[in-house]
Each structure stands twice: as structure tokens, then as C-alpha cells.
N, C-alpha and C. Protein backbone atom coordinates (compact mmCIF):
# COMPACT_ATOMS: atom_id res chain seq x y z
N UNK A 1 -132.30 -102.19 75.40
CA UNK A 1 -133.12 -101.63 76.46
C UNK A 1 -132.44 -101.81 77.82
N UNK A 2 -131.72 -102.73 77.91
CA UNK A 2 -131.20 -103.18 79.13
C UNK A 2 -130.22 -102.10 79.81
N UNK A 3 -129.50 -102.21 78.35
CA UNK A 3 -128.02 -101.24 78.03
C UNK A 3 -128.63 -99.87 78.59
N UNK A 4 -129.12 -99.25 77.96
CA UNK A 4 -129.85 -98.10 78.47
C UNK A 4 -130.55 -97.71 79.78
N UNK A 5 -131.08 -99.06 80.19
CA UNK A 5 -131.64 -98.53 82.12
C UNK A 5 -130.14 -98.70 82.58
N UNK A 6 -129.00 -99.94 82.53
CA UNK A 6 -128.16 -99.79 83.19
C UNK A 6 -127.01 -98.46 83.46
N UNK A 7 -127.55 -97.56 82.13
CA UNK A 7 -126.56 -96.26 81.74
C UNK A 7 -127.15 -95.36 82.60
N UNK A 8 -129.04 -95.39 82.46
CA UNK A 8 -129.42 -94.61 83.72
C UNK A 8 -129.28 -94.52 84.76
N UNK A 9 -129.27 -95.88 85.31
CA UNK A 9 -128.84 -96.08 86.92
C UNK A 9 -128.21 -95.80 87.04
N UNK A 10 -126.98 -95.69 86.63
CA UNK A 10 -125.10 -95.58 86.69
C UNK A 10 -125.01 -93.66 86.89
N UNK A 11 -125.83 -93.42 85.63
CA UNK A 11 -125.89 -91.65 85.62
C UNK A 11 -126.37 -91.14 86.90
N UNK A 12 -127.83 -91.85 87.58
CA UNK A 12 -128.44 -91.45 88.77
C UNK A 12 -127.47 -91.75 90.09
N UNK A 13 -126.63 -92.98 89.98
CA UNK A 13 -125.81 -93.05 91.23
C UNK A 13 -124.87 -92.07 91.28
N UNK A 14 -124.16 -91.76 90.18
CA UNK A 14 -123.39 -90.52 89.87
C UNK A 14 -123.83 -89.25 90.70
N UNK A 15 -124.87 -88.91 89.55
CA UNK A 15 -125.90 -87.84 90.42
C UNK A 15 -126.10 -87.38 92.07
N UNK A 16 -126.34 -89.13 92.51
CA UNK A 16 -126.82 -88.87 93.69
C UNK A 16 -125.88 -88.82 94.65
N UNK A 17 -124.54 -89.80 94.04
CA UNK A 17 -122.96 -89.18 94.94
C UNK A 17 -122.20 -87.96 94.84
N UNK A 18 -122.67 -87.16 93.92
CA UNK A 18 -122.30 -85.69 93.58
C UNK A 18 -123.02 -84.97 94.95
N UNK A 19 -124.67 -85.28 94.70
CA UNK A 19 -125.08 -84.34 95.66
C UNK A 19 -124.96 -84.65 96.68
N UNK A 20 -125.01 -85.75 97.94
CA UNK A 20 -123.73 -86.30 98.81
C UNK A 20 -122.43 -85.34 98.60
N UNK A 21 -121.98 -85.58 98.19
CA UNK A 21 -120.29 -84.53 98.09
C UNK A 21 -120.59 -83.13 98.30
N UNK A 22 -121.64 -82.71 98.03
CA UNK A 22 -121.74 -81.29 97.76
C UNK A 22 -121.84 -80.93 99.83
N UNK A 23 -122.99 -81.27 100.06
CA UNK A 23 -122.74 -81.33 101.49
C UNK A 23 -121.43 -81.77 102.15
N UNK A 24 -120.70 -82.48 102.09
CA UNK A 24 -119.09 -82.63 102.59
C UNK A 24 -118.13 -81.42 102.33
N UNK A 25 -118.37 -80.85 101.24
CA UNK A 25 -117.45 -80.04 101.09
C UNK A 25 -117.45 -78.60 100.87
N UNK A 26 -118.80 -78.44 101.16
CA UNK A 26 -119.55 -77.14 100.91
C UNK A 26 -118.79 -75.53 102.06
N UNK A 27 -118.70 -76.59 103.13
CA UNK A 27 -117.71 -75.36 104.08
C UNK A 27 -116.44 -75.09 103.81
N UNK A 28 -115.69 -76.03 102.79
CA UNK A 28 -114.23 -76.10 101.85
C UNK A 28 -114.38 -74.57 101.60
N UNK A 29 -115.15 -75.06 100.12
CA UNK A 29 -115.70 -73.87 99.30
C UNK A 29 -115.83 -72.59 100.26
N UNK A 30 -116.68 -72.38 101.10
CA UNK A 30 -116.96 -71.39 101.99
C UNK A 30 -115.94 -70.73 102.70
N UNK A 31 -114.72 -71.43 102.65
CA UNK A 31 -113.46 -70.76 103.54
C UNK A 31 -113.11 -70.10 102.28
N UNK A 32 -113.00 -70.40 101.09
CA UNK A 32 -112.24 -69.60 99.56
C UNK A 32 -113.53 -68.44 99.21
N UNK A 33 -114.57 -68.87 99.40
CA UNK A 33 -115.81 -67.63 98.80
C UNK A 33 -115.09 -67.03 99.89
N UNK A 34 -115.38 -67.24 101.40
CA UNK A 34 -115.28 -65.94 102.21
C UNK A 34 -113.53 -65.25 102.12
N UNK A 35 -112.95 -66.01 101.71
CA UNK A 35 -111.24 -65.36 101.71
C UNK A 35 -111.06 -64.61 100.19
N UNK A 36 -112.18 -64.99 99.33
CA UNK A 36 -112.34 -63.84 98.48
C UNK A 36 -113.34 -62.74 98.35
N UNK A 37 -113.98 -63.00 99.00
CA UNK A 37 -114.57 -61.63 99.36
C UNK A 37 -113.89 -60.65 100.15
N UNK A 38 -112.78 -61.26 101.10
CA UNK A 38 -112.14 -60.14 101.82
C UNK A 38 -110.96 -59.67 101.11
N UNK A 39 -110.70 -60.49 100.15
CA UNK A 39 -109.13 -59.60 99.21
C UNK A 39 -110.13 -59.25 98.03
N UNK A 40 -111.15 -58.99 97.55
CA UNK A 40 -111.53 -58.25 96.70
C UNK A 40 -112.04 -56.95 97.21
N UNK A 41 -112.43 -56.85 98.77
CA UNK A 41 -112.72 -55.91 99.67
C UNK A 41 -111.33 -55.09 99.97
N UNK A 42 -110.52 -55.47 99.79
CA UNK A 42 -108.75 -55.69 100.53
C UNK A 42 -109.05 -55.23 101.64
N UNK A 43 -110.09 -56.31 102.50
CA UNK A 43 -109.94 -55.93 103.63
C UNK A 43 -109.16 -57.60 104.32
N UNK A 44 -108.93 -57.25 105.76
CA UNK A 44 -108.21 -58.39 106.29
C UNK A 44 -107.99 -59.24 105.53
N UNK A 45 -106.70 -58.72 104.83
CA UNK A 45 -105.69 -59.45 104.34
C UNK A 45 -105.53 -61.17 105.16
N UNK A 46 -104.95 -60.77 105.95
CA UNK A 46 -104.43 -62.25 107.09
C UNK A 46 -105.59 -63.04 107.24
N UNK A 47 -106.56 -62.32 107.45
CA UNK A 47 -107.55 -63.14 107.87
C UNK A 47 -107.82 -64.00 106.88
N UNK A 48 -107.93 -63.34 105.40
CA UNK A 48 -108.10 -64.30 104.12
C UNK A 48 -107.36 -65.56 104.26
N UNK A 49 -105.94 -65.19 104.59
CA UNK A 49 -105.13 -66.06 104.46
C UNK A 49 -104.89 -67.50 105.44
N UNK A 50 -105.68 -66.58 106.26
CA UNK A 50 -106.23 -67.88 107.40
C UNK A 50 -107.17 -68.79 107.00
N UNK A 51 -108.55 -68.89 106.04
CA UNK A 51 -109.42 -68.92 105.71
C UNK A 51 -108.79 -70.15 104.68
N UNK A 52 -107.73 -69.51 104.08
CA UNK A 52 -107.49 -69.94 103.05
C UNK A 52 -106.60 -71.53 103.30
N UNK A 53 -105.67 -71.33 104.44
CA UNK A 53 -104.78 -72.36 105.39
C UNK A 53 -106.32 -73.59 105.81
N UNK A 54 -107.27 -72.68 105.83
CA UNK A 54 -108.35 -74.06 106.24
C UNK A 54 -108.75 -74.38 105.03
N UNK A 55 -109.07 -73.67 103.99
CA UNK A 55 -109.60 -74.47 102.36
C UNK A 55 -108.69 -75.41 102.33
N UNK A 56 -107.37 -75.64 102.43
CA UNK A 56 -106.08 -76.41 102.21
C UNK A 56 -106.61 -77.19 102.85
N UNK A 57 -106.89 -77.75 103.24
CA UNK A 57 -107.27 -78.94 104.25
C UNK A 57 -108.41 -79.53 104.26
N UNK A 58 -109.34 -79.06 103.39
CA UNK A 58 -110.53 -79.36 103.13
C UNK A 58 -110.69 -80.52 102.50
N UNK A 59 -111.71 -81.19 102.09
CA UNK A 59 -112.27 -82.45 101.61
C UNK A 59 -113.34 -81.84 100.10
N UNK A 60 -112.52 -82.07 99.31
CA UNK A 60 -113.33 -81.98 98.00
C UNK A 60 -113.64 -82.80 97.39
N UNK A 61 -114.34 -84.44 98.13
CA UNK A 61 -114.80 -84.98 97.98
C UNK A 61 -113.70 -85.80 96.47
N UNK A 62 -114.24 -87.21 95.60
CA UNK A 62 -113.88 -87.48 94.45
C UNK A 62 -114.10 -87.09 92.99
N UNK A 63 -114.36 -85.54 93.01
CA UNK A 63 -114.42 -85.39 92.31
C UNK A 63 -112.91 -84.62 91.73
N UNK A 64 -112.07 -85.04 90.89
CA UNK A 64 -110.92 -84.13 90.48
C UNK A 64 -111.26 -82.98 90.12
N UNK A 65 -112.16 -83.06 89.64
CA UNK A 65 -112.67 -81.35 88.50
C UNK A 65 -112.60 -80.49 89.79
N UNK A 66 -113.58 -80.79 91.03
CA UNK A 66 -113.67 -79.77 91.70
C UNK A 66 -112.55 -79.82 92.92
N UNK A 67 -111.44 -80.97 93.13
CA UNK A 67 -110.36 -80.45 93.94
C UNK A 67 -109.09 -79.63 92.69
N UNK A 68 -109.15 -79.56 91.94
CA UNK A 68 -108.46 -78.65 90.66
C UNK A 68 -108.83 -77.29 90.47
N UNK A 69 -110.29 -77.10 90.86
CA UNK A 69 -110.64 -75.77 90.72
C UNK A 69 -110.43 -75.27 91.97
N UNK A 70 -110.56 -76.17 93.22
CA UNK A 70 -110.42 -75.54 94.79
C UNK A 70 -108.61 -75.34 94.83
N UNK A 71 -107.82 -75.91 93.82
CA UNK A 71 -106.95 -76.00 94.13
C UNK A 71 -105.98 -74.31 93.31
N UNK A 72 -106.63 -74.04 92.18
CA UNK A 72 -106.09 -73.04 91.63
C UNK A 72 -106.85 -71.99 92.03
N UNK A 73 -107.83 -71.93 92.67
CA UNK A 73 -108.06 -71.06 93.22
C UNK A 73 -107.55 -70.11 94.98
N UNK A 74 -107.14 -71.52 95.34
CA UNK A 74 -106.20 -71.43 96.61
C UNK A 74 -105.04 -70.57 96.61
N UNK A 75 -104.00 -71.12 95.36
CA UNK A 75 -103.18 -70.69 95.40
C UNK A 75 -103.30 -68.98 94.40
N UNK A 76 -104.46 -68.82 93.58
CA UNK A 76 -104.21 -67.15 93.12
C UNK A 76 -104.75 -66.53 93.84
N UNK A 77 -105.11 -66.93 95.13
CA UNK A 77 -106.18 -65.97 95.74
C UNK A 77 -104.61 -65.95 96.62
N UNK A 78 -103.95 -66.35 96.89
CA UNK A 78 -102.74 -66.14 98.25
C UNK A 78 -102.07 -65.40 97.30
N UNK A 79 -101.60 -65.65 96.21
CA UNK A 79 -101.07 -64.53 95.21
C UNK A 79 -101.22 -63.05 95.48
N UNK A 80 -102.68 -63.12 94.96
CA UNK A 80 -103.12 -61.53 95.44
C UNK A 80 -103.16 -61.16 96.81
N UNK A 81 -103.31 -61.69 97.20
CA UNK A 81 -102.93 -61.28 98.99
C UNK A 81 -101.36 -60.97 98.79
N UNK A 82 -100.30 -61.87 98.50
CA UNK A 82 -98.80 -61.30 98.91
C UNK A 82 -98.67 -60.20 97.68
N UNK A 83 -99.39 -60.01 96.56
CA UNK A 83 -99.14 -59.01 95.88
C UNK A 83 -99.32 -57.64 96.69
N UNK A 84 -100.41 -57.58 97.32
CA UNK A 84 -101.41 -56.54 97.91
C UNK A 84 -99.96 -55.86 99.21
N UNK A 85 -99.71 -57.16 99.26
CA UNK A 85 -98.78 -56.86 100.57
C UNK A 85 -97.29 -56.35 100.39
N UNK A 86 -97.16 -56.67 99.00
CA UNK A 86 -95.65 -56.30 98.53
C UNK A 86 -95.01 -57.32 98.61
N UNK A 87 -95.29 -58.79 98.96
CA UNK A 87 -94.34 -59.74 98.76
C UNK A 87 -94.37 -60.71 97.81
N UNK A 88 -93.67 -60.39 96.52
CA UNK A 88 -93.66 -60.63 95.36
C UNK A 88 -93.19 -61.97 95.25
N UNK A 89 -92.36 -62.05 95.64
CA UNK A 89 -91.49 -63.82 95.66
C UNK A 89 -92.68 -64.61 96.32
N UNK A 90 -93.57 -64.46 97.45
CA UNK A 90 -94.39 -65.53 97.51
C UNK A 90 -95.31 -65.39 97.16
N UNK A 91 -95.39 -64.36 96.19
CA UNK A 91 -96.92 -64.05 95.01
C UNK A 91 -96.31 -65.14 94.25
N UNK A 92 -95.62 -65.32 93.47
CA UNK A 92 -94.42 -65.86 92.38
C UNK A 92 -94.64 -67.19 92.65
N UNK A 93 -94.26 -67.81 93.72
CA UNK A 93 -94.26 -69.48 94.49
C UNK A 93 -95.45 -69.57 94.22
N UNK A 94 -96.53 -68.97 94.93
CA UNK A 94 -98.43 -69.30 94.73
C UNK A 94 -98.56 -69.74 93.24
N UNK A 95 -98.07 -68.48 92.23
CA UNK A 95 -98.43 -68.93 90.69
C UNK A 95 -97.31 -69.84 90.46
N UNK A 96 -96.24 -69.81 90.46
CA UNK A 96 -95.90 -71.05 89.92
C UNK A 96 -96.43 -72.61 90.42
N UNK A 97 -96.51 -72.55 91.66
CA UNK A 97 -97.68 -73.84 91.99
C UNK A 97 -98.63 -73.88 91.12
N UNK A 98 -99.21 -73.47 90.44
CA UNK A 98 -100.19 -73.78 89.28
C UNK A 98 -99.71 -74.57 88.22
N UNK A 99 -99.93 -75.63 87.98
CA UNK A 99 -99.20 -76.01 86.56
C UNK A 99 -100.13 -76.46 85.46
N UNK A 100 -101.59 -76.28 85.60
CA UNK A 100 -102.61 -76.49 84.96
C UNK A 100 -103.86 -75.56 85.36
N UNK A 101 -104.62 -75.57 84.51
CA UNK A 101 -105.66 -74.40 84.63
C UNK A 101 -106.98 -75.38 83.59
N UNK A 102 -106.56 -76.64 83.60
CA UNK A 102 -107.52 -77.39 82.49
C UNK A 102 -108.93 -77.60 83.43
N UNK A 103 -108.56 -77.91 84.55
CA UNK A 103 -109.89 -78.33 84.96
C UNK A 103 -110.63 -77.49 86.07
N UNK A 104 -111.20 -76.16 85.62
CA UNK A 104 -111.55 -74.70 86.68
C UNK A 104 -110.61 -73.80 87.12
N UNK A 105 -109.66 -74.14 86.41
CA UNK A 105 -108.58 -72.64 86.94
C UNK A 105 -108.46 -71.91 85.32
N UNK A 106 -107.87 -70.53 85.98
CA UNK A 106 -108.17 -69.49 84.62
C UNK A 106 -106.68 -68.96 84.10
N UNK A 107 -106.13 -69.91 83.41
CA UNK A 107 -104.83 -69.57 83.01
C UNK A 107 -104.35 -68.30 82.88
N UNK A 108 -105.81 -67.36 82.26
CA UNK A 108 -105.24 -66.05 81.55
C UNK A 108 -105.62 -65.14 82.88
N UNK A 109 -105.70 -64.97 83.65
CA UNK A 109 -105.78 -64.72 85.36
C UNK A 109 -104.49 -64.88 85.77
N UNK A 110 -104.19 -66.29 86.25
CA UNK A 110 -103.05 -66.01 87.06
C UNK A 110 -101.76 -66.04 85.97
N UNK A 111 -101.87 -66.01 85.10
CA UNK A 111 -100.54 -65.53 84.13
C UNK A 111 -100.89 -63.65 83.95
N UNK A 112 -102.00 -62.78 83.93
CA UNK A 112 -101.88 -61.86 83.77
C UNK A 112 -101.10 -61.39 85.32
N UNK A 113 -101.68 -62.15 86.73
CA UNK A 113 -101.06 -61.38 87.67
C UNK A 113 -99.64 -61.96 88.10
N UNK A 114 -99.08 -62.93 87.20
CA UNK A 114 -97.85 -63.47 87.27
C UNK A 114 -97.14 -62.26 86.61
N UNK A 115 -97.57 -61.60 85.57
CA UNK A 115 -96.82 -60.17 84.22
C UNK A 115 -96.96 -59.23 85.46
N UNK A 116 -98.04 -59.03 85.82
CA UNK A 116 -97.70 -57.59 87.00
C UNK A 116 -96.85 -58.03 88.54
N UNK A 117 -96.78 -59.26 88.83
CA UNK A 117 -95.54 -59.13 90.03
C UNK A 117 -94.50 -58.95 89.66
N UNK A 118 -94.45 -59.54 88.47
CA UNK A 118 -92.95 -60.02 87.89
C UNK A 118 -92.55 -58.25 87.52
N UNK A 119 -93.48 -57.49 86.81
CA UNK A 119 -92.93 -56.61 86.71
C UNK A 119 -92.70 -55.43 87.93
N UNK A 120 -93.17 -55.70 89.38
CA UNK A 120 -92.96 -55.31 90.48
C UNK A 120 -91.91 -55.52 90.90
N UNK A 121 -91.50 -57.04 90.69
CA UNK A 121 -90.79 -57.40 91.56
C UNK A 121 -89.28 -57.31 90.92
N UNK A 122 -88.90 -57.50 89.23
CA UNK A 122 -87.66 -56.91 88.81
C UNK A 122 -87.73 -55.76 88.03
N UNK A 123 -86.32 -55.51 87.65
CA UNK A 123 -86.23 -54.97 86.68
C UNK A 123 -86.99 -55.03 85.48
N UNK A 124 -87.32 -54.53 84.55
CA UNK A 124 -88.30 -54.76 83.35
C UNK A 124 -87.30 -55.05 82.02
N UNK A 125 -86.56 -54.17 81.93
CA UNK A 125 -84.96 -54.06 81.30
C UNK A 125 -84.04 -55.42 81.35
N UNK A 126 -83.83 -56.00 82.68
CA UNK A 126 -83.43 -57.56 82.42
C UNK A 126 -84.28 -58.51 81.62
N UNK A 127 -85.86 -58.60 82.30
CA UNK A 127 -86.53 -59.64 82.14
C UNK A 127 -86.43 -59.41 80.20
N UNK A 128 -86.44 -58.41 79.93
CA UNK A 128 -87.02 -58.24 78.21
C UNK A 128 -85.10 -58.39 77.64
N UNK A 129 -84.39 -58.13 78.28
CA UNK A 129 -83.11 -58.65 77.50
C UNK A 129 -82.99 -60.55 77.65
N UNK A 130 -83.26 -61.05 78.70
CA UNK A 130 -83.52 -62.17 78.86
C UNK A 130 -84.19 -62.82 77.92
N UNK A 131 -85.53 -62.34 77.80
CA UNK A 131 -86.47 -62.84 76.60
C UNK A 131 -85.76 -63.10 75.45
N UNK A 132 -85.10 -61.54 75.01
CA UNK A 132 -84.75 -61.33 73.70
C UNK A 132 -83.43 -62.43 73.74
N UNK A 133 -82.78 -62.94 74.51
CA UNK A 133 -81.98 -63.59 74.16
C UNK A 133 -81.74 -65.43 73.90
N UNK A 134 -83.16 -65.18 74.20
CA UNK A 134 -83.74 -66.83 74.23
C UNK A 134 -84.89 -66.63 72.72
N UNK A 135 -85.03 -65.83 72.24
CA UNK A 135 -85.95 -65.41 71.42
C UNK A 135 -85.85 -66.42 70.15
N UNK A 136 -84.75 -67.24 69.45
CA UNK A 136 -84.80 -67.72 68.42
C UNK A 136 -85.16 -69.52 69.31
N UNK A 137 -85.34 -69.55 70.25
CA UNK A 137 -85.07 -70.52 71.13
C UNK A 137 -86.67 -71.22 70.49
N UNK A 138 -86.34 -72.47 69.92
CA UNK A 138 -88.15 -73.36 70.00
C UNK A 138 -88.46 -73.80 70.63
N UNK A 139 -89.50 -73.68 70.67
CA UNK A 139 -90.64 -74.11 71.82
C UNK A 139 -91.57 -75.64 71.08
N UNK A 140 -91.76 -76.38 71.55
CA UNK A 140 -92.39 -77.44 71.20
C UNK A 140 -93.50 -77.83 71.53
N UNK A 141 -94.66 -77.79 70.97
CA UNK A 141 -95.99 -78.45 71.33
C UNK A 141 -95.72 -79.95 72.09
N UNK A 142 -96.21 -79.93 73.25
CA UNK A 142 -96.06 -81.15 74.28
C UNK A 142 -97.52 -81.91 74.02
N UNK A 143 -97.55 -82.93 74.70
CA UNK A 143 -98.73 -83.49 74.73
C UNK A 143 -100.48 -83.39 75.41
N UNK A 144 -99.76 -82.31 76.52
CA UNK A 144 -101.29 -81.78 77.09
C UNK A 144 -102.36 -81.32 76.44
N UNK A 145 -103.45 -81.56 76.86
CA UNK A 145 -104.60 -81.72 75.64
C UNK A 145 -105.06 -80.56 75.83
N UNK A 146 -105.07 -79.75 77.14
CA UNK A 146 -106.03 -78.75 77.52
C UNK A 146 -105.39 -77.87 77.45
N UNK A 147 -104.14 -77.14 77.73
CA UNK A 147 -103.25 -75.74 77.45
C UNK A 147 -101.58 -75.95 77.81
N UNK A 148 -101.07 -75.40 76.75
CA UNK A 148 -99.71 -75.43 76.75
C UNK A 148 -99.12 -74.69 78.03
N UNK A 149 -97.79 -75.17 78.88
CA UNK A 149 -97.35 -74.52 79.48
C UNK A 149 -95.64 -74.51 78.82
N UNK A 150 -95.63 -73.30 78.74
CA UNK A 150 -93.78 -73.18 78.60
C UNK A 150 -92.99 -72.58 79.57
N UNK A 151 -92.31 -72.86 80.09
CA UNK A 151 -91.05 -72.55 80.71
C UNK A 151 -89.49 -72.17 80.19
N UNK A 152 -89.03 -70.79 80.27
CA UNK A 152 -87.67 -70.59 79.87
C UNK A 152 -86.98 -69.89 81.02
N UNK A 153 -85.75 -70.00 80.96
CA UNK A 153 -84.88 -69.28 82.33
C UNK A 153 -84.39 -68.08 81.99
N UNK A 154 -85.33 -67.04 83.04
CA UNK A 154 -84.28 -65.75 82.52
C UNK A 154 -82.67 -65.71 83.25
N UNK A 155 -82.13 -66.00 83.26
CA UNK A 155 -81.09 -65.86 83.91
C UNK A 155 -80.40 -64.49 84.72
N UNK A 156 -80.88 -63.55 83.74
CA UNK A 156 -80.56 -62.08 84.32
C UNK A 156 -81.46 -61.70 85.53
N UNK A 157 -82.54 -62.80 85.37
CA UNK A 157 -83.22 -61.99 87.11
C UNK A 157 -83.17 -63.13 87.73
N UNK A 158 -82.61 -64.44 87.35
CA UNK A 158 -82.19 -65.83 88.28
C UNK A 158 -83.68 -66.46 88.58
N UNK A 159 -84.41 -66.99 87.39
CA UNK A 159 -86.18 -67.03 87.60
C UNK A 159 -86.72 -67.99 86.36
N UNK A 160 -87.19 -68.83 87.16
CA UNK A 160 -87.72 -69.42 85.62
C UNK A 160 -88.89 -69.15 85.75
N UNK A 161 -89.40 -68.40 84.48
CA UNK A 161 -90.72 -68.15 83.87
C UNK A 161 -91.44 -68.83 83.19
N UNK A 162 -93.06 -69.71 83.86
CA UNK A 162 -93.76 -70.52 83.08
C UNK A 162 -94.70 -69.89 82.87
N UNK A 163 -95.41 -70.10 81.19
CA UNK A 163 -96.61 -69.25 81.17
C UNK A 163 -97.59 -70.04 80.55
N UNK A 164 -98.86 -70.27 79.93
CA UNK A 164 -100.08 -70.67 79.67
C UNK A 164 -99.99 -70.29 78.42
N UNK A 165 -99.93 -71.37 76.94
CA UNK A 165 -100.02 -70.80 75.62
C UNK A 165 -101.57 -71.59 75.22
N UNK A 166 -102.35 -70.15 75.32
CA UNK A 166 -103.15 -71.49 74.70
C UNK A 166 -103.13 -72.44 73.64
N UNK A 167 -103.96 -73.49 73.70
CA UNK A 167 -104.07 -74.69 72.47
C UNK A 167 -104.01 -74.01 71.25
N UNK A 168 -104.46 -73.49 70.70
CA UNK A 168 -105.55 -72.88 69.82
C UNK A 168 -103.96 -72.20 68.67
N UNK A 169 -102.79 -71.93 69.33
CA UNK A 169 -101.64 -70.78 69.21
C UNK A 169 -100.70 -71.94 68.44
N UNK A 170 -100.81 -73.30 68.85
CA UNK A 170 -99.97 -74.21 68.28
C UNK A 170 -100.98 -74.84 67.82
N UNK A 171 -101.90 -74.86 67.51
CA UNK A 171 -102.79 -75.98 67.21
C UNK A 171 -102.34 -77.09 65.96
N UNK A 172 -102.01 -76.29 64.32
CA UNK A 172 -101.40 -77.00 63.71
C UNK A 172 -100.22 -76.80 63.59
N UNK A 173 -99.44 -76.24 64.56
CA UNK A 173 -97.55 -76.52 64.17
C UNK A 173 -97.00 -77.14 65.26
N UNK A 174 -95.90 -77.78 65.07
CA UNK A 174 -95.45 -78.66 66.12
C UNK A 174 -94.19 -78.15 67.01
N UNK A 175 -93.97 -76.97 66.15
CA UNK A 175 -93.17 -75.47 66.86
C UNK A 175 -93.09 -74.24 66.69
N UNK A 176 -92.62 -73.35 67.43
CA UNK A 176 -92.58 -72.17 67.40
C UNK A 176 -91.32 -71.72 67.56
N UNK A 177 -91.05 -70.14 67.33
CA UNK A 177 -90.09 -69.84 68.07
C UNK A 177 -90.34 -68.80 69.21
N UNK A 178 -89.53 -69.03 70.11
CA UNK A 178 -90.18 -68.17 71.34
C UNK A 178 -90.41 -66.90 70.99
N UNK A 179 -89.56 -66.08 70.07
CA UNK A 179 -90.02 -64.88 69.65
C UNK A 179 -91.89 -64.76 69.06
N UNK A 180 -91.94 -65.81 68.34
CA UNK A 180 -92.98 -66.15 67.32
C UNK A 180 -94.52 -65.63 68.82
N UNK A 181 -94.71 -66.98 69.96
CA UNK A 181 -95.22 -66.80 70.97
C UNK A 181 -95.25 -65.71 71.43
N UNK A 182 -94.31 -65.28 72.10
CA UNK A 182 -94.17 -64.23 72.79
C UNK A 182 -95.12 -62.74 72.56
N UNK A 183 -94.53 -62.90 70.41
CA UNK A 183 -95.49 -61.70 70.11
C UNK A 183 -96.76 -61.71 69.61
N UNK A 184 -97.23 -62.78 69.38
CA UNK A 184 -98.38 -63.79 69.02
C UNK A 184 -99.50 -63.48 70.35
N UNK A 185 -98.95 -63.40 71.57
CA UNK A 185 -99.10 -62.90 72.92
C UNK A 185 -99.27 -61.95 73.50
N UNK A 186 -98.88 -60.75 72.78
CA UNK A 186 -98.86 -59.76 73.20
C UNK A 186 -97.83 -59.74 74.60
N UNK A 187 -96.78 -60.78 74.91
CA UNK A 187 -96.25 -60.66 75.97
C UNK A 187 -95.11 -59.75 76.15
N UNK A 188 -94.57 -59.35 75.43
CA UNK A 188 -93.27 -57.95 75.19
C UNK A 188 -94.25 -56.93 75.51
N UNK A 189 -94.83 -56.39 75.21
CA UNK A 189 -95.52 -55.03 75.80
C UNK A 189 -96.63 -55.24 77.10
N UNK A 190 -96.40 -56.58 77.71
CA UNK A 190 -96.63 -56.37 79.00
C UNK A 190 -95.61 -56.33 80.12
N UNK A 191 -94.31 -56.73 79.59
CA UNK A 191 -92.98 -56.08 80.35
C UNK A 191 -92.41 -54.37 79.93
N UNK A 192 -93.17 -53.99 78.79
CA UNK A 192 -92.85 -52.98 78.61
C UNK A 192 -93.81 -51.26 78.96
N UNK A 193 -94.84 -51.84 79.83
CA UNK A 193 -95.76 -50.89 80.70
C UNK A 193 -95.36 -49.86 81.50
């Protein structure tokens, strides 16, 4: 009985320092709602991006979950802004700053708009000879619990490409071959659009 009020109390202090936090950081949030409402508008671009220079700086309180979600959301929302704008290389920097999507970010989001800069921004013809030549290349299930990230170098467009496999794709093998992924992925016929 003891065990149990002390689990309650503990849950209610929780509780009641969450909702505390929520007020601290609620105008965070409010610089990313309002900097996405204006690139889903595509209106004032810059201005988003101003909006967005103040989310960076914000206080998301102790909770990790929600500076992880303020945090991948920061950087795909500046994505689509330099996409919008034509500047592909610092669309590219934004997503590769992502290196997790476990705790509120949406892997299959900013890896789909990582496939459309990438295919803006090179050749389509390198990136897929590149692939194909790393293709027998294995890939190894790592230890992250929440989603695989792989990384290989295309060399023909001078770029290393990391992408989001989900769990679920290696779940019982302890390798692949990149060809195996790739088409497992459907990722060859999104360089080939």
C-alpha cells in the first residue's frame, strides 16, 4: 500500500512538472506552429525562417521527448524552406542534421524530402550508378532500438547518403545487402522519377 501511494505521488509530481513546462515553452512551440503555417502557405519564406532562428533558442523544458520532436522539426521545416527556394545543399545539411526520428520526428518525411532534393540537386544517373556500385556492399543491423540509420558514400556526386531503415526490415537478420534494402525500399525508383 505504501509502494503504491509513493508511485502515485511520484506520477502526480511528474504530472504537475509537465504542466509547469508546458507554460515555459509553449511560445517555443509557437515560433515552429507559426513558421509552419507560413511554408505550408509558401508564404514568407524568410520570415519562417526567422521564426524558426527563435524556436532554436527556445527552452523545451526537461523533457527529451519534446526537445527531439522541437528539434526534428526545426530542422525539416528549414529544409522545405531551402527546397522551396532552390537551395538544395542547405536543404541537404537541415536533413542530414537529423540523425534520429525515435522520439517525434518522422523518418519517412524527411527521408522522402531528402529523395526529392537529392534528385534536384544531382544528376539521377550518378546517384543510381553509385548505388549500383556499392550494391553487394552489407549493411549491418546496429544497436539502435528505435530505427536503423545507414549511411554509404556516393562518390560520383561527392555525398554521403544517410537514410532511415525501418526496424521492422532487419528485424530478424543481422544483415543485408545494400541491394537487398534498397529494393525492399522501394528506393531505386525514387531516383528513377
Amino acid at each position: 500500500m505504501a509502494l503504491a501511494l509513493i508511485r502515485m505521488n511520484y506520477l502526480l509530481a511528474l504530472f504537475l512538472l509537465s504542466i509547469g513546462n508546458l507554460s515555459l515553452n509553449a511560445q517555443d512551440y509557437d515560433y515552429i506552429n507559426r513558421a509552419e503555417k507560413l511554408i505550408n502557405a509558401n508564404k514568407n519564406l524568410p520570415r519562417a525562417l526567422k521564426l524558426l532562428d527563435k524556436a532554436v533558442q527556445g527552452d523545451y523544458g526537461f523533457c527529451g521527448n519534446a526537445y527531439a520532436s522541437a528539434f526534428w522539426n526545426m530542422h525539416y521545416l528549414r529544409a522545405r524552406v531551402y527546397n522551396e527556394q532552390k537551395e538544395y545543399l542547405l536543404g541537404l545539411k537541415e536533413l542530414d542534421s537529423i540523425t534520429s526520428c525515435a522520439f517525434g520526428g518522422n523518418c519517412s518525411a524527411s527521408d522522402s524530402l531528402k529523395f526529392e532534393i537529392l534528385n534536384k540537386a544531382f544528376d539521377k544517373s550518378k546517384i543510381l550508378k553509385s548505388l549500383e556500385s556499392l550494391s553487394d556492399s552489407l549493411i549491418y543491423r546496429d544497436s539502435l532500438l528505435w530505427s536503423y540509420r545507414v549511411c554509404i558514400d556516393l562518390e560520383l556526386i561527392e555525398y554521403t547518403f544517410c537514410f532511415f531503415v525501418n526496424k521492422d526490415l532487419m528485424a530478424n537478420k543481422k544483415s543485408m545487402t545494400l541491394k537487398e534494402i534498397l529494393t525492399e525500399m522501394n528506393i531505386y525508383a525514387k531516383f528513377e522519377e
